[in-house]
Protein backbone atom coordinates (compact mmCIF):
# COMPACT_ATOMS: atom_id res chain seq x y z
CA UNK A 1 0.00 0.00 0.00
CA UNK A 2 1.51 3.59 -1.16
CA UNK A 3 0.85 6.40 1.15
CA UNK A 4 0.60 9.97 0.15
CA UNK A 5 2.28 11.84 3.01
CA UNK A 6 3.30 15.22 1.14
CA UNK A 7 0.94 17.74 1.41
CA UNK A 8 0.72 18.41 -2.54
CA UNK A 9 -2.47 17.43 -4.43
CA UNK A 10 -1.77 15.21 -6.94
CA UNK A 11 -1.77 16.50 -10.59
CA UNK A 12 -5.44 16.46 -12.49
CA UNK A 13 -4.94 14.98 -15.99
CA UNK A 14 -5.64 16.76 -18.83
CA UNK A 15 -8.47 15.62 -21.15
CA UNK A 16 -8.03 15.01 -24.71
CA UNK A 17 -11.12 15.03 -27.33
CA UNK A 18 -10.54 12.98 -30.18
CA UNK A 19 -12.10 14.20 -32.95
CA UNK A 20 -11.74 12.27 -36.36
CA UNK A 21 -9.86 13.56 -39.66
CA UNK A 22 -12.13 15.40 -41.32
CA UNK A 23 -15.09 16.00 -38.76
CA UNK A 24 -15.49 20.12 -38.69
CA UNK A 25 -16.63 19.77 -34.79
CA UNK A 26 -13.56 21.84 -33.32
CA UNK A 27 -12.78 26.28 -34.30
CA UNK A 28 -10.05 26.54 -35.66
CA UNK A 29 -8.63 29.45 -33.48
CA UNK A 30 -5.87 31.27 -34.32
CA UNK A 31 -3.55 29.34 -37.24
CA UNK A 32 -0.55 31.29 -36.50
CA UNK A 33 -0.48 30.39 -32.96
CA UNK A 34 2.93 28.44 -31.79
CA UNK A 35 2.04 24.57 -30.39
CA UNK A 36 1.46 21.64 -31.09
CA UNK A 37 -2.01 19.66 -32.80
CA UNK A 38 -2.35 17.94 -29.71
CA UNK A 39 -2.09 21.07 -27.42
CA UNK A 40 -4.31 22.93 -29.20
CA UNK A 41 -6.58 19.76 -29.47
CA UNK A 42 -7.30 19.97 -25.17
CA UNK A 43 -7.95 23.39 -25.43
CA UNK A 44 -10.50 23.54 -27.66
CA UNK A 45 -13.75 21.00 -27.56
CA UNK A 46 -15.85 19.52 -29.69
CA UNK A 47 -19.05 21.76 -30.15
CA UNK A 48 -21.13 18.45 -29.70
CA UNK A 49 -19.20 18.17 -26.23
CA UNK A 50 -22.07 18.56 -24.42
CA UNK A 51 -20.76 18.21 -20.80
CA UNK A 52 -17.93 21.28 -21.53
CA UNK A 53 -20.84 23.66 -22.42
CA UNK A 54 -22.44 22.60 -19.48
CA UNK A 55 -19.40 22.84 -17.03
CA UNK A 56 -18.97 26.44 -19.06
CA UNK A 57 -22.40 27.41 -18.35
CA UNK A 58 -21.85 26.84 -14.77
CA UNK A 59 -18.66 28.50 -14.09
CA UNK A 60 -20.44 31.49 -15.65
CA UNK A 61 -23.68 31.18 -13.84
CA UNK A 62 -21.90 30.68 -10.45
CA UNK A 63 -22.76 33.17 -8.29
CA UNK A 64 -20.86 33.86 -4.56
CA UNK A 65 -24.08 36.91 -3.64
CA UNK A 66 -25.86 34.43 -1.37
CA UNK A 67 -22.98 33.60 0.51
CA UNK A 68 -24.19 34.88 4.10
CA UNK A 69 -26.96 33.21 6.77
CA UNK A 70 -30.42 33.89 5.40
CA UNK A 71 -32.47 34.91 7.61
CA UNK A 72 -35.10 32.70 7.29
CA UNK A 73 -32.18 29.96 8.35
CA UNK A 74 -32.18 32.35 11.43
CA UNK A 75 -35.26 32.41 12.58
CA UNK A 76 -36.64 28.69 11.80
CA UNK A 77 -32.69 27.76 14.03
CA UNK A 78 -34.37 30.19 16.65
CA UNK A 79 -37.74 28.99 16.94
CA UNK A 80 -36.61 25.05 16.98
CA UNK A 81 -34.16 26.05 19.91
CA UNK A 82 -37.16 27.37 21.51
CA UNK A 83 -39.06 24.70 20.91
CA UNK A 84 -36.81 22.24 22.02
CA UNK A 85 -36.28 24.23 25.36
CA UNK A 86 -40.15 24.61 26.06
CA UNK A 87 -40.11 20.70 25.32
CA UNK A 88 -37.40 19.82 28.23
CA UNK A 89 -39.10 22.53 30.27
CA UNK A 90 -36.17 24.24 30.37
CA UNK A 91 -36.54 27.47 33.12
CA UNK A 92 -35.01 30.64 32.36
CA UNK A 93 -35.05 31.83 35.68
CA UNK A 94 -31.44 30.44 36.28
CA UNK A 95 -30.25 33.42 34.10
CA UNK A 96 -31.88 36.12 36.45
CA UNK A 97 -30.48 37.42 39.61
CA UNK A 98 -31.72 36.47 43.15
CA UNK A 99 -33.71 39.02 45.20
């Protein structure tokens, strides 16, 4: 058994889209640009690739606005800790100074 003690992640490999001879699925891009077929091949997809448009559309989509507690979540936390104390009978007197 090999164990991974470094604290690096291991590297992702890179995914390759075969696309045949003379299929027109893939842009061109730019012809003049330095590389090689097969670089140039993973960084452009097919445009019947359907699970790169999607993972596209939901980079774009992503949103980080809703990031904070709702307040909703608040209040339905609030009233179940309530709830739960009324349910143990739970007295609140403890909290008060003696007279």
């Amino acid at each position: 058994m090999k164990l991974n003690l470094s604290s690096k992640r291991t590297r992702q490999n890179k995914r390759y889209n075969y696309t045949p001879r003379y299929y027109k699925g893939k842009e061109e891009g730019n012809l003049y640009d330095f590389g090689t077929k097969i670089e140039k091949s993973m960084d452009t997809y097919n445009t019947v690739d359907f699970g790169n448009h999607w993972r596209d559309a939901r980079n774009s989509s992503r949103t980080r606005a809703n990031r904070g507690l709702n307040r909703t979540i608040i209040y339905v936390i609030a009233i179940l800790v309530f709830l739960f104390l009324w349910l143990i009978d739970f007295d609140l007197s403890i909290f008060s100074k003696p007279s």
